[in-house]
C-alpha atoms as a PDB file:
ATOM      1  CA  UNK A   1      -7.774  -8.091  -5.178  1.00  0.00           C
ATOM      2  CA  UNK A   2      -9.113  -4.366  -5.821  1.00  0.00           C
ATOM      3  CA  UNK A   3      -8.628  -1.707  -3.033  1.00  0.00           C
ATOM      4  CA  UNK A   4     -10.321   1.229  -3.210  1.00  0.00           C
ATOM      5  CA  UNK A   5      -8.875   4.567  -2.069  1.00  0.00           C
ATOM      6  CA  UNK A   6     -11.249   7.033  -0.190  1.00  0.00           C
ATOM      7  CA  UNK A   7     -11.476  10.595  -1.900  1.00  0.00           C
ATOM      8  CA  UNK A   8     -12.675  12.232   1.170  1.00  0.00           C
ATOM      9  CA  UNK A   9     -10.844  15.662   2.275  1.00  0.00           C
ATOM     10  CA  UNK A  10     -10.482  17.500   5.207  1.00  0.00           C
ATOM     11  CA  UNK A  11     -10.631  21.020   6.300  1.00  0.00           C
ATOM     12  CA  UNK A  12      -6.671  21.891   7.561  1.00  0.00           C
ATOM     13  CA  UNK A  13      -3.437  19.406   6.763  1.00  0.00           C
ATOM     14  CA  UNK A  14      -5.165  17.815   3.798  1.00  0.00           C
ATOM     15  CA  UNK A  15      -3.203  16.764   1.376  1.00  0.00           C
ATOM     16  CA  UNK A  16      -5.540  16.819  -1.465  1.00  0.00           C
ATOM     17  CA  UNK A  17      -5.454  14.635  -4.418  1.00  0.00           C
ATOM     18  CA  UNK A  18      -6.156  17.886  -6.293  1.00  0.00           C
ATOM     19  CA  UNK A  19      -3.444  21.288  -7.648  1.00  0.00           C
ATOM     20  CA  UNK A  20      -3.203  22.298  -3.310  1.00  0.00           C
ATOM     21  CA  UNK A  21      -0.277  20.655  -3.365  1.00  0.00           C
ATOM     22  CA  UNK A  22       1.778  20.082  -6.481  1.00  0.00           C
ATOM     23  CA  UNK A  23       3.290  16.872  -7.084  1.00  0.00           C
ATOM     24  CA  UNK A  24       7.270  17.350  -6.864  1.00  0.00           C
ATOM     25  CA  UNK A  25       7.978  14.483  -9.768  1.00  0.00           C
ATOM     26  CA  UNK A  26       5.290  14.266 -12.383  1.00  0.00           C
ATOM     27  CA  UNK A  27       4.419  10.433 -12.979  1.00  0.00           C
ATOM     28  CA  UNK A  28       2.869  11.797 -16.329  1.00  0.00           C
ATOM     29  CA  UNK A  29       4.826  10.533 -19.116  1.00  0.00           C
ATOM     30  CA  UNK A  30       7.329  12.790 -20.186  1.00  0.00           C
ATOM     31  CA  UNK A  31       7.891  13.884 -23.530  1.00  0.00           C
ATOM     32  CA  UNK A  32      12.060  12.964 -23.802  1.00  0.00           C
ATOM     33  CA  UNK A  33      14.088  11.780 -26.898  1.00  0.00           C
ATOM     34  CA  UNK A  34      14.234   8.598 -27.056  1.00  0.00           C
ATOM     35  CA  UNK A  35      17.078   7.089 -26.136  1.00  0.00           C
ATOM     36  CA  UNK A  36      19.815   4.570 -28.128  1.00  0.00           C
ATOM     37  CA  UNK A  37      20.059   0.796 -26.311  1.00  0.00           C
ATOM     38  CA  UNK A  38      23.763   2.110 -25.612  1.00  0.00           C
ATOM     39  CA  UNK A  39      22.452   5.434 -23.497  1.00  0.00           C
ATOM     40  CA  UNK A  40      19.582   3.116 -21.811  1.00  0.00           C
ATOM     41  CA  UNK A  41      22.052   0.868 -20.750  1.00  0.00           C
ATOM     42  CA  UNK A  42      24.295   3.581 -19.599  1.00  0.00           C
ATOM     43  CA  UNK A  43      21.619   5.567 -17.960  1.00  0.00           C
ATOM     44  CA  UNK A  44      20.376   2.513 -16.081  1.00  0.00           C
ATOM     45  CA  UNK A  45      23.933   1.272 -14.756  1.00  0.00           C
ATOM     46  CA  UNK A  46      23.844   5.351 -13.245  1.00  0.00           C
ATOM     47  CA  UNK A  47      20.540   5.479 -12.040  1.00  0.00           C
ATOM     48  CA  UNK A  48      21.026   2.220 -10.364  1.00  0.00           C
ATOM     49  CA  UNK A  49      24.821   3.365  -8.893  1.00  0.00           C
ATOM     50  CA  UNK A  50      22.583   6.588  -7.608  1.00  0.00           C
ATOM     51  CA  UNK A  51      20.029   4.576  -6.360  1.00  0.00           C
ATOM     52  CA  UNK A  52      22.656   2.404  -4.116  1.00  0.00           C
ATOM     53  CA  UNK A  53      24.503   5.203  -3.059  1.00  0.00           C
ATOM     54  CA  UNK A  54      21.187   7.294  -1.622  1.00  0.00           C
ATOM     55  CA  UNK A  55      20.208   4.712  -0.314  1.00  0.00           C
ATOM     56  CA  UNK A  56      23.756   3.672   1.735  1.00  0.00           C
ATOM     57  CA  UNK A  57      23.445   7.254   2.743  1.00  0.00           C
ATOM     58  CA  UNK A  58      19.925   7.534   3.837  1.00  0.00           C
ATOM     59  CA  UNK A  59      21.070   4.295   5.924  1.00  0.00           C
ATOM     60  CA  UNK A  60      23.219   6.236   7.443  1.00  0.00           C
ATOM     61  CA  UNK A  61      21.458   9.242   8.422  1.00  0.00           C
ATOM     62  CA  UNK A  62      23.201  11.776   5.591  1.00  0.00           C
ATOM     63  CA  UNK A  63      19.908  12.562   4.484  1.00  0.00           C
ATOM     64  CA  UNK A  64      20.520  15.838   2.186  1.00  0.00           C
ATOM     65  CA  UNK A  65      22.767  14.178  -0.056  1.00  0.00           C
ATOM     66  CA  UNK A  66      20.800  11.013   0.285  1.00  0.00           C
ATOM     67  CA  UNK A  67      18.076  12.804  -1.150  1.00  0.00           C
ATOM     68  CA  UNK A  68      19.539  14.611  -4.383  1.00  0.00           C
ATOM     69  CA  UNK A  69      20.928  11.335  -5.245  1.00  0.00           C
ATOM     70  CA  UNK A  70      17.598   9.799  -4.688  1.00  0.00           C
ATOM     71  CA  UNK A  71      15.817  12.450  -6.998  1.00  0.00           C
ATOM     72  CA  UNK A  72      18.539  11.740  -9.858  1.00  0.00           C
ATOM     73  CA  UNK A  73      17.739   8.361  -9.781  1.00  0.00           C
ATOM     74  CA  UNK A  74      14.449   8.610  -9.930  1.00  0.00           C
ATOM     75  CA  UNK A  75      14.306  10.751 -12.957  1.00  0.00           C
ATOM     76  CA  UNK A  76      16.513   8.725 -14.696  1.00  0.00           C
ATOM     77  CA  UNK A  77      14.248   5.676 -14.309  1.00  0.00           C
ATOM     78  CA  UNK A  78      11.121   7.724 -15.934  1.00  0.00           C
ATOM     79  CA  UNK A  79      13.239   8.867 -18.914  1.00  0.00           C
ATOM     80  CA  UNK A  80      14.049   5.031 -19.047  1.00  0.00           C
ATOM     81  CA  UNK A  81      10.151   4.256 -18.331  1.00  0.00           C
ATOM     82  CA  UNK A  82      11.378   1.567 -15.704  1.00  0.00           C
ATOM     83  CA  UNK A  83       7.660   1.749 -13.407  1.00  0.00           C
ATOM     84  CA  UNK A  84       9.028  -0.808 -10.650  1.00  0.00           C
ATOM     85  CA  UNK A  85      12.476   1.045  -9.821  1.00  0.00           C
ATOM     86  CA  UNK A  86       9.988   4.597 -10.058  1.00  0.00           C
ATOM     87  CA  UNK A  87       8.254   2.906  -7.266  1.00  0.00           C
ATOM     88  CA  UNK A  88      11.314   1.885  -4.921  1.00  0.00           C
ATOM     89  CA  UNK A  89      12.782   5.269  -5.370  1.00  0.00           C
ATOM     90  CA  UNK A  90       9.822   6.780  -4.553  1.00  0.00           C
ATOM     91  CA  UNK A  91       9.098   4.742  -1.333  1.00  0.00           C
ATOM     92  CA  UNK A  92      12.145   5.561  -0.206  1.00  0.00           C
ATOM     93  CA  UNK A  93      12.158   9.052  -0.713  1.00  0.00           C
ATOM     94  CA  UNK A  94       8.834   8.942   1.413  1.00  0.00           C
ATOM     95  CA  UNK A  95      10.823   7.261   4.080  1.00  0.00           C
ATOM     96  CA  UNK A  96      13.433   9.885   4.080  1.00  0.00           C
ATOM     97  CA  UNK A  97      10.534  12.857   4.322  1.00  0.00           C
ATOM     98  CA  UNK A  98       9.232  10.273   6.736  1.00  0.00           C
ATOM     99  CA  UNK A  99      12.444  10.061   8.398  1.00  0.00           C
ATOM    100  CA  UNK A 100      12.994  14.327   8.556  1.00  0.00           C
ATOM    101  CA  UNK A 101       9.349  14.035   9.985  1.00  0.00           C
ATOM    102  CA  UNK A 102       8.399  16.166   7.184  1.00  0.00           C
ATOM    103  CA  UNK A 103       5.096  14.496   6.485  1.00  0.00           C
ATOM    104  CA  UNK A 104       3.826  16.504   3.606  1.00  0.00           C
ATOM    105  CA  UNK A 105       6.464  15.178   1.702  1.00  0.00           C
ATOM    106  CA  UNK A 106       6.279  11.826   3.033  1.00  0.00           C
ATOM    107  CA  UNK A 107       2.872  11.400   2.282  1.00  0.00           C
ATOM    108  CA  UNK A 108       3.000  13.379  -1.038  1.00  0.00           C
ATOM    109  CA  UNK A 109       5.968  10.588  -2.974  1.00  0.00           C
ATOM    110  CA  UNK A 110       4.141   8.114  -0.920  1.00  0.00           C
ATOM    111  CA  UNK A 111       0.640   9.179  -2.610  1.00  0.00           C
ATOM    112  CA  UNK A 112       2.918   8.922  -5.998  1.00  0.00           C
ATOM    113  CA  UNK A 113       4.529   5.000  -5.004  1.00  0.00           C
ATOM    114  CA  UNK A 114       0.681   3.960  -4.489  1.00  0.00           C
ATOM    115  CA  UNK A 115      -0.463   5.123  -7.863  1.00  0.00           C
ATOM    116  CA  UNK A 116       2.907   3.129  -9.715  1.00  0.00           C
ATOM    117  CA  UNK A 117       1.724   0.088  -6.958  1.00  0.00           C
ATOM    118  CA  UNK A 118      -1.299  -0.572  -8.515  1.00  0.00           C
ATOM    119  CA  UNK A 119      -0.305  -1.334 -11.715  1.00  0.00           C
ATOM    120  CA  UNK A 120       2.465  -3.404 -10.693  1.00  0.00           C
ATOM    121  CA  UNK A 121       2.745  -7.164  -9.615  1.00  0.00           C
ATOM    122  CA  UNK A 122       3.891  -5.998  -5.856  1.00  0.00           C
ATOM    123  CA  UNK A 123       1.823  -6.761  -3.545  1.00  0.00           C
ATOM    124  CA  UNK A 124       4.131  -6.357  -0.675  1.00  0.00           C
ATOM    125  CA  UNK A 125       5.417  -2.994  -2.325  1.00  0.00           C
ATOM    126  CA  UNK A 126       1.455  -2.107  -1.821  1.00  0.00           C
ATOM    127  CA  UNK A 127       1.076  -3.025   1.531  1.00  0.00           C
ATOM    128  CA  UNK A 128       4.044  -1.037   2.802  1.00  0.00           C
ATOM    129  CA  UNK A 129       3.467   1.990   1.109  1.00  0.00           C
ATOM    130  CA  UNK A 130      -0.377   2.019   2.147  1.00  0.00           C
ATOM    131  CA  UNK A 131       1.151   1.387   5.384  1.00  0.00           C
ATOM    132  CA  UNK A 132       3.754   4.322   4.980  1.00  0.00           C
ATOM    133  CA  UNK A 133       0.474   6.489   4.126  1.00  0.00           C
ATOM    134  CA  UNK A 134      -1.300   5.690   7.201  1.00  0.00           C
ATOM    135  CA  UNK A 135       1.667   6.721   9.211  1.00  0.00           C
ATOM    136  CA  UNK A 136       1.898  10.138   7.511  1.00  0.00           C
ATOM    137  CA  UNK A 137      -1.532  10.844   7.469  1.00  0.00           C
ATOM    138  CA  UNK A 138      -1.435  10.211  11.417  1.00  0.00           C
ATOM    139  CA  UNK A 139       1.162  12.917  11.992  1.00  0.00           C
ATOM    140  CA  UNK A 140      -0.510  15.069   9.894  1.00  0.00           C
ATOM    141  CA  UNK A 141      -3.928  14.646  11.955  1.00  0.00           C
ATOM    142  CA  UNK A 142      -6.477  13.142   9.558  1.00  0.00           C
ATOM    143  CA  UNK A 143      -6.814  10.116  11.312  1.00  0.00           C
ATOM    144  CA  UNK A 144      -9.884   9.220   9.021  1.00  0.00           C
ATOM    145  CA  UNK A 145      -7.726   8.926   6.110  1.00  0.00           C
ATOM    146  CA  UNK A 146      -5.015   7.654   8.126  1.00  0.00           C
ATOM    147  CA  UNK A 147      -7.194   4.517   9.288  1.00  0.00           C
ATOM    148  CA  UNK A 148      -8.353   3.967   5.644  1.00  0.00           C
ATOM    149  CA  UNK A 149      -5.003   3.320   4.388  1.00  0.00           C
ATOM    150  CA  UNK A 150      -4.233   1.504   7.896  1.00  0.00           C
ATOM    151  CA  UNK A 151      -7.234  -0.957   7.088  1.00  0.00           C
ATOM    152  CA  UNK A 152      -6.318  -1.109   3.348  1.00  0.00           C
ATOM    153  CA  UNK A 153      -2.195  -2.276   4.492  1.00  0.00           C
ATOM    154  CA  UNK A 154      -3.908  -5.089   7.086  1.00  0.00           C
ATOM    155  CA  UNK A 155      -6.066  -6.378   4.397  1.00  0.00           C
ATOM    156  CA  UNK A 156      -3.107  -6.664   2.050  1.00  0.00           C
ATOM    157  CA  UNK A 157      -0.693  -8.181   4.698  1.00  0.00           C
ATOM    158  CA  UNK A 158      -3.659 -10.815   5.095  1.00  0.00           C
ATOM    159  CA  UNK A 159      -4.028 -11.522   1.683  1.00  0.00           C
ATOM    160  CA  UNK A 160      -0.281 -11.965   1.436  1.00  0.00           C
ATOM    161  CA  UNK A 161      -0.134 -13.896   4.679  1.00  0.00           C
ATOM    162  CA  UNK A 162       2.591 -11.855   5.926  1.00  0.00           C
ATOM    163  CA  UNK A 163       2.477 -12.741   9.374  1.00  0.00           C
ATOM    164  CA  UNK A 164       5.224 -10.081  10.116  1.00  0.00           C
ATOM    165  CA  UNK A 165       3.649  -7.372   7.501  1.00  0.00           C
ATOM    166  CA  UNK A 166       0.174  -8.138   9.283  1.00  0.00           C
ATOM    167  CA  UNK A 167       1.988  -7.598  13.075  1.00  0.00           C
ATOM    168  CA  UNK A 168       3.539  -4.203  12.087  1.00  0.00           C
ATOM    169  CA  UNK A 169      -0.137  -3.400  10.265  1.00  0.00           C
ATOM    170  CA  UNK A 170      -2.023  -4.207  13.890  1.00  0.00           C
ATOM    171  CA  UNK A 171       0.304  -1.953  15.690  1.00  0.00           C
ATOM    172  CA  UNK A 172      -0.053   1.153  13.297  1.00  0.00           C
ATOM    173  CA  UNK A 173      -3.673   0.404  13.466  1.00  0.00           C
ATOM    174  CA  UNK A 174      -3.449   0.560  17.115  1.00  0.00           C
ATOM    175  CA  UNK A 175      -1.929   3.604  17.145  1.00  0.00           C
ATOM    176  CA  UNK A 176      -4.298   5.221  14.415  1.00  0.00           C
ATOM    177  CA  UNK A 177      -7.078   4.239  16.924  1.00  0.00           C
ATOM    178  CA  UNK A 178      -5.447   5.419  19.917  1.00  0.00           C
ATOM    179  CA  UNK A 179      -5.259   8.861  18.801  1.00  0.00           C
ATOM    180  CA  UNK A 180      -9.058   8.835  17.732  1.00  0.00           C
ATOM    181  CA  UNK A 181      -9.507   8.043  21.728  1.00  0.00           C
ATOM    182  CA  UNK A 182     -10.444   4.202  21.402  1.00  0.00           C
ATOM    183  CA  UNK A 183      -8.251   3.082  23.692  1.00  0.00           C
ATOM    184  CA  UNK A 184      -9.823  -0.229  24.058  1.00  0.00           C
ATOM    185  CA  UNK A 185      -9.778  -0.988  20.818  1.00  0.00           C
ATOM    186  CA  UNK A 186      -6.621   0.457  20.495  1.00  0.00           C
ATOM    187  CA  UNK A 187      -5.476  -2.162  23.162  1.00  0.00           C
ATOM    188  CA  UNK A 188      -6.879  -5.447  21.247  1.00  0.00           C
ATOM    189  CA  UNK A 189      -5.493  -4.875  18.291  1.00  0.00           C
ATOM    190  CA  UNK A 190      -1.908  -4.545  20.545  1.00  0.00           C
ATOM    191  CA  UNK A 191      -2.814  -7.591  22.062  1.00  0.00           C
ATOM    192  CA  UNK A 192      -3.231  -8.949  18.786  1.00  0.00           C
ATOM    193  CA  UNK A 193       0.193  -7.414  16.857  1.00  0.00           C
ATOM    194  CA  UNK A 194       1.899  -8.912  20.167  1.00  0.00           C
ATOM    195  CA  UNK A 195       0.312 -12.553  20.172  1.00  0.00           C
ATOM    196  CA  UNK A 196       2.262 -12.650  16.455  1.00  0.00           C
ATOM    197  CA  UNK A 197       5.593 -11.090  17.677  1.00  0.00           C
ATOM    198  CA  UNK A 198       5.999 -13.953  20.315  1.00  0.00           C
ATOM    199  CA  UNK A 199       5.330 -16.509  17.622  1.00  0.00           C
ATOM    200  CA  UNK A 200       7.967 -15.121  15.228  1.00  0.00           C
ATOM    201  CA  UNK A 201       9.842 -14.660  18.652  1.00  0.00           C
ATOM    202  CA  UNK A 202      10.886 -10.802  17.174  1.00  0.00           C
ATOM    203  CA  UNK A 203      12.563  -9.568  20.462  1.00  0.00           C
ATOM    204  CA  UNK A 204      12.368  -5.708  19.387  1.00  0.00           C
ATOM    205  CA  UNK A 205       9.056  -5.731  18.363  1.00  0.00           C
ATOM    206  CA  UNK A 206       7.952  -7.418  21.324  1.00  0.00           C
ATOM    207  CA  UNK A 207       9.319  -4.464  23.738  1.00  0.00           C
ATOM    208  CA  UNK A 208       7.699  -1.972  21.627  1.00  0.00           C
ATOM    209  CA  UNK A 209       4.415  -3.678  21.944  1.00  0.00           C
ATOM    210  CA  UNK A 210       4.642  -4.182  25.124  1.00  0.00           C
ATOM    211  CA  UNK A 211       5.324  -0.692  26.268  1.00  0.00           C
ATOM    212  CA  UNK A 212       2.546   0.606  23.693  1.00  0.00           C
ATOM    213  CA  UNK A 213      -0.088  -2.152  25.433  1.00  0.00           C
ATOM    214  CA  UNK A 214       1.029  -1.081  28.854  1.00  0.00           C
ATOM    215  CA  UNK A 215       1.073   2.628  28.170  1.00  0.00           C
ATOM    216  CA  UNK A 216      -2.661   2.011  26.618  1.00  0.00           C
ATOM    217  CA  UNK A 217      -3.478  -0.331  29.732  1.00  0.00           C
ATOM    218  CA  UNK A 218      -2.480   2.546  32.055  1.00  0.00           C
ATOM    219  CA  UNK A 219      -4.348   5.224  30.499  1.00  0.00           C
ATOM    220  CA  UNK A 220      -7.369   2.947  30.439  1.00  0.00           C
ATOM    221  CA  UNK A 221      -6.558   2.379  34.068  1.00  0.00           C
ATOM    222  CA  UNK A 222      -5.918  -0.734  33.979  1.00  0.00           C
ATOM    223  CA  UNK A 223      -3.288  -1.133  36.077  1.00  0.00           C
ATOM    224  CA  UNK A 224      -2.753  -5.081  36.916  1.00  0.00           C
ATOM    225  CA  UNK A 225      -2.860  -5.399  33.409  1.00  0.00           C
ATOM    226  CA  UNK A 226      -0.349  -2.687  32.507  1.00  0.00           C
ATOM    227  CA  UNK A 227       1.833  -3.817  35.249  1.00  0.00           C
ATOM    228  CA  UNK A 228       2.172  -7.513  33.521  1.00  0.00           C
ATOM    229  CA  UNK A 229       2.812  -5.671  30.561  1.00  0.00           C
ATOM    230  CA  UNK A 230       5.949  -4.004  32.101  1.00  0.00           C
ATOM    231  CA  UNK A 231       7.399  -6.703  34.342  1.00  0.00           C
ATOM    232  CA  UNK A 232       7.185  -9.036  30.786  1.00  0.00           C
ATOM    233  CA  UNK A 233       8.668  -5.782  29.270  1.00  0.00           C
ATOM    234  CA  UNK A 234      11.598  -5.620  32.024  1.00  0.00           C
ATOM    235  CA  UNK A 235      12.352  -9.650  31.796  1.00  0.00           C
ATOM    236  CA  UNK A 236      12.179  -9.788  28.057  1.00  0.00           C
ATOM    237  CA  UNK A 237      15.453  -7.039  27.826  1.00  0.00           C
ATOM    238  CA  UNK A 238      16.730  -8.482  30.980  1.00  0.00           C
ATOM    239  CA  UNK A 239      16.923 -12.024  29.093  1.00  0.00           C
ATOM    240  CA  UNK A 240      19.068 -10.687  26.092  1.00  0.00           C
ATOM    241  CA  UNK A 241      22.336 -10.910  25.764  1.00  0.00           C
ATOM    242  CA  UNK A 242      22.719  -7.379  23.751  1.00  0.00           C
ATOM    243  CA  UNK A 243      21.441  -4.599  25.305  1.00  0.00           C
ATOM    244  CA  UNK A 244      18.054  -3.983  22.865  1.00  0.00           C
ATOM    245  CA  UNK A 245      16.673  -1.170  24.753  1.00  0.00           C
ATOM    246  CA  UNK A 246      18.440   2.469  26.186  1.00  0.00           C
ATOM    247  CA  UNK A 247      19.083   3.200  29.932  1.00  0.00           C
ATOM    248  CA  UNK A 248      16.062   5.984  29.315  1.00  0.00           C
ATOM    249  CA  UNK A 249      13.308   3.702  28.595  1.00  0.00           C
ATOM    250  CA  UNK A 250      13.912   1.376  31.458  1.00  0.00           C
ATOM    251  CA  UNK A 251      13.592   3.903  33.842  1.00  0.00           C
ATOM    252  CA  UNK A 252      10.595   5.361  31.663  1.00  0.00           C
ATOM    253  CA  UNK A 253       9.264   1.631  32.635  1.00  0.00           C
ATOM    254  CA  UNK A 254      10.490   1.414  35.871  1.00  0.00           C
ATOM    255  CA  UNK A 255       8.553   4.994  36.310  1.00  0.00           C
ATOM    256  CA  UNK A 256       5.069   3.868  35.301  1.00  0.00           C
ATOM    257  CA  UNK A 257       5.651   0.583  36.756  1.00  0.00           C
ATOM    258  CA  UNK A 258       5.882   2.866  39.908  1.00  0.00           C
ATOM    259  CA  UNK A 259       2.459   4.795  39.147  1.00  0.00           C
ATOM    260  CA  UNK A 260       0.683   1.685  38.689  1.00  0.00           C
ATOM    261  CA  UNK A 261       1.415  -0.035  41.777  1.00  0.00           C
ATOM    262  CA  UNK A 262       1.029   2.990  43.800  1.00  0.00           C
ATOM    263  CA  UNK A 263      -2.394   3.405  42.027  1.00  0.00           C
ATOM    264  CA  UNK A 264      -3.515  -0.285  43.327  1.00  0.00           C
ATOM    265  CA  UNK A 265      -1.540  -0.055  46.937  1.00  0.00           C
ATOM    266  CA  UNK A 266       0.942  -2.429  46.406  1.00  0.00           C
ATOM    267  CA  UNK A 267       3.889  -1.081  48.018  1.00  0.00           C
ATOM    268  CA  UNK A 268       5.585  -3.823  47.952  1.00  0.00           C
ATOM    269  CA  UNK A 269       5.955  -4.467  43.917  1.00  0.00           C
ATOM    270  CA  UNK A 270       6.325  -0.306  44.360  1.00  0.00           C
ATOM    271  CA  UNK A 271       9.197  -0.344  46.681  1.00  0.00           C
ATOM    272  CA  UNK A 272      11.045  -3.159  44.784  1.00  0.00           C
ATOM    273  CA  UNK A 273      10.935  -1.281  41.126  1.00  0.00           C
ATOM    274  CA  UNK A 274      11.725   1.987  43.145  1.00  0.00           C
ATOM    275  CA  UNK A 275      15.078  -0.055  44.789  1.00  0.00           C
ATOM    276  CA  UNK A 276      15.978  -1.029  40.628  1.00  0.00           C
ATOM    277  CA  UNK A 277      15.091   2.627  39.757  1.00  0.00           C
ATOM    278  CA  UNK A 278      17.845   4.094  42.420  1.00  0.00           C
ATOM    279  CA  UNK A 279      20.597   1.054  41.692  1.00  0.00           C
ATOM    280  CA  UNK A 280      20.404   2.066  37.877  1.00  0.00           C
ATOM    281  CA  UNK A 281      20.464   6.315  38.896  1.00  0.00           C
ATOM    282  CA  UNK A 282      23.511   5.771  41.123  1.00  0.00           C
ATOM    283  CA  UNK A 283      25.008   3.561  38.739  1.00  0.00           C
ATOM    284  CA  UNK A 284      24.543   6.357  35.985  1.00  0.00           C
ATOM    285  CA  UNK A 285      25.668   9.027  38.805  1.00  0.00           C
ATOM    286  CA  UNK A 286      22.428  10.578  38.486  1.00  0.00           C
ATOM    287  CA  UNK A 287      22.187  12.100  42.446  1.00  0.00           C
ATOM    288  CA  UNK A 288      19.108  14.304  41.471  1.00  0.00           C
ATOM    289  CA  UNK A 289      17.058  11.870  40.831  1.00  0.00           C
ATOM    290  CA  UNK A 290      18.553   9.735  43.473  1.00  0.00           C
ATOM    291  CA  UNK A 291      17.217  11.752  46.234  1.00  0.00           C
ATOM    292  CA  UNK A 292      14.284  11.792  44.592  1.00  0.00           C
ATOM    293  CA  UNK A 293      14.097   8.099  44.078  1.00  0.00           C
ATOM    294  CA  UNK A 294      15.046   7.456  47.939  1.00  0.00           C
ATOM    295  CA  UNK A 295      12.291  10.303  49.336  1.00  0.00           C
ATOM    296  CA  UNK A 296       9.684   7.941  47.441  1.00  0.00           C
ATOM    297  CA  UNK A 297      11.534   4.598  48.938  1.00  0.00           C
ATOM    298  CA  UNK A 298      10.595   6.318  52.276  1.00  0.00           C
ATOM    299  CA  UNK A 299       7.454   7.474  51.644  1.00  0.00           C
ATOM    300  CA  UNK A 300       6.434   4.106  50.647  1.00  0.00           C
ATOM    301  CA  UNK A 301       8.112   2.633  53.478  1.00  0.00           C
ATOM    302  CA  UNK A 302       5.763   4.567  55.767  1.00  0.00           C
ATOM    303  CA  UNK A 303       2.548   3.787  54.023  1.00  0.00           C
ATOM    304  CA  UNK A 304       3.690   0.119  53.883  1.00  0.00           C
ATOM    305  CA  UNK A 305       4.256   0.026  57.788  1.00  0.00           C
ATOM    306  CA  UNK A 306       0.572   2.147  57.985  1.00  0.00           C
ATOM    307  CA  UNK A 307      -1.160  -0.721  56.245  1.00  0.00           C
ATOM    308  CA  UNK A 308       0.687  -3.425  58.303  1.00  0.00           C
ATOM    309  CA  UNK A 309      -0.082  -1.977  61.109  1.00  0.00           C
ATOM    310  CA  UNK A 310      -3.915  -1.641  60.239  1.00  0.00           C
ATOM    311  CA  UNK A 311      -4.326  -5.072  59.232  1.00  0.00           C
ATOM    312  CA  UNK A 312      -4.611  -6.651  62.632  1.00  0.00           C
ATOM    313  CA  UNK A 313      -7.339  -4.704  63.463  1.00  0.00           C
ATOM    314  CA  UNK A 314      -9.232  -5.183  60.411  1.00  0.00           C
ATOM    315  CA  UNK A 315      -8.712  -9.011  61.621  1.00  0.00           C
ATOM    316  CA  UNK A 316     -10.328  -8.166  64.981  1.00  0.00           C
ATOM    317  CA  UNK A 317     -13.139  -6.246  63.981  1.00  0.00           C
ATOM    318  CA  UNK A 318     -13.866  -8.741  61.235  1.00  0.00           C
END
């Protein structure tokens, strides 16, 4: 399998392959004393103690000293010439950048991984990092090159048959897309990251699909759809026995569930996600937004009992 990187550039963000921005840790070999097999050994049995211990740390969220450890690591492993540890420090120091949403960074050691992934026997070390790249190039606004290395990490996962690597590759597409403003398109390939969750049964991802798919369904305005996606969202977390998702995003849910069935008339579904809205705001002793919650109650109330009350003479004159 060959991929081919795209050399295009863009005006602002760009980070170009060329001197703008200056690579941080030279993959160019370096011109060291060699070393004895006793100080390889005893460099390696460091780099790899540094390597576990930024790691454990990044794990944890201590991502300053995460990263110096990181950085020592990695320069051990080119004095030792070791290409496949270069590459797993260097992914995860673009996952900390990543992490610190400092994308420059993130997509600069991730720019450096993909050049060691090449030569190396990794396919699935490709595919992330290609994925990792389309990520960074998102936040950073060039979705062009951002959907290159999307499409590049799908084709990989494929190749691989990664069914999970090829799920989380369809919903980073979809969000590559959905930023470009094809929202439809943007919404299959959802559709089609989802149809894979519920096969490997992945709770987690399954929620965040479905919230993505129902956010993109209500944009598109369509709101039937987006309402399935929300109910299945709501029964999913309801039906686990650890709580997956926060407090805040089911009344995020609960909120657009809302707007959607306002937006077709159906009061009723409206009035019943409104009552589970106000339970779980007095519950949290959240009285602002129970009054709120209870003036829409009664405001759907009323145009409930409007509607009712027109029906029988739509009946009549029909």
């Amino acid at each position: 399998m060959e991929l081919q990187l795209s050399s295009a550039t863009r005006p602002t963000l760009i980070l170009a392959e060329e001197e703008t921005v200056r690579l941080r840790n030279s993959l160019q070999p370096q011109s060291t004393p060699s070393l004895t097999p006793a100080e390889g050994q005893a460099l390696a049995a460091e780099a790899a103690q540094w390597l576990q211990q930024g790691t454990a740390q990044f794990r944890q969220g201590q991502f300053t000293p995460a990263l110096a450890l990181l950085k020592q690591a990695l320069q051990a492993y080119q004095e030792l010439a070791d290409q496949p540890q270069q590459a797993k420090v260097l992914m995860i120091l673009a996952s900390v950048y990543y992490r610190l949403a400092d994308y420059v960074w993130a997509a600069d050691y991730g720019r450096q991984c993909l050049q060691l992934a090449y030569t190396l026997p990794d396919l699935s070390l490709l595919q992330q990092v290609l994925g990792h790249l389309g990520n960074s190039y998102r936040h950073l606004g060039d979705l062009q090159q951002a959907l290159q290395y999307m499409n590049q990490s799908l084709q990989v996962a494929k190749d691989m048959g990664d069914r999970r690597a090829e799920m989380r590759a369809l919903n980073n597409l979809a969000m590559v897309y959905r930023a470009k403003g094809l929202t439809r398109q943007a919404a299959t390939l959802y559709e089609a990251s989802l149809l894979i969750a519920q096969g490997l049964e992945d709770t987690v991802v399954q929620l965040q699909i479905l919230q993505n798919l129902g956010n993109t369904y209500q944009s598109l305005r369509h709101y039937s759809q987006a309402i399935e996606c929300y109910e299945a969202f709501l029964k999913l977390n309801q039906g686990e026995p650890n709580a997956v998702v926060d407090n805040c995003t089911t009344r995020r849910i609960l909120t657009r569930l809302t707007t959607a069935s306002l937006a077709i008339q159906d009061y009723d579904r409206a009035i019943l996600h409104l009552q589970q809205h106000l339970t779980m705001a007095c519950t949290l002793g959240d009285t602002r937004s129970a009054t709120a919650l209870m003036d829409e109650l009664r405001h759907c109330y009323n145009a409930l009992n409007q509607v009712r009350a027109f029906r029988p003479l739509e009946s009549v004159s029909a």
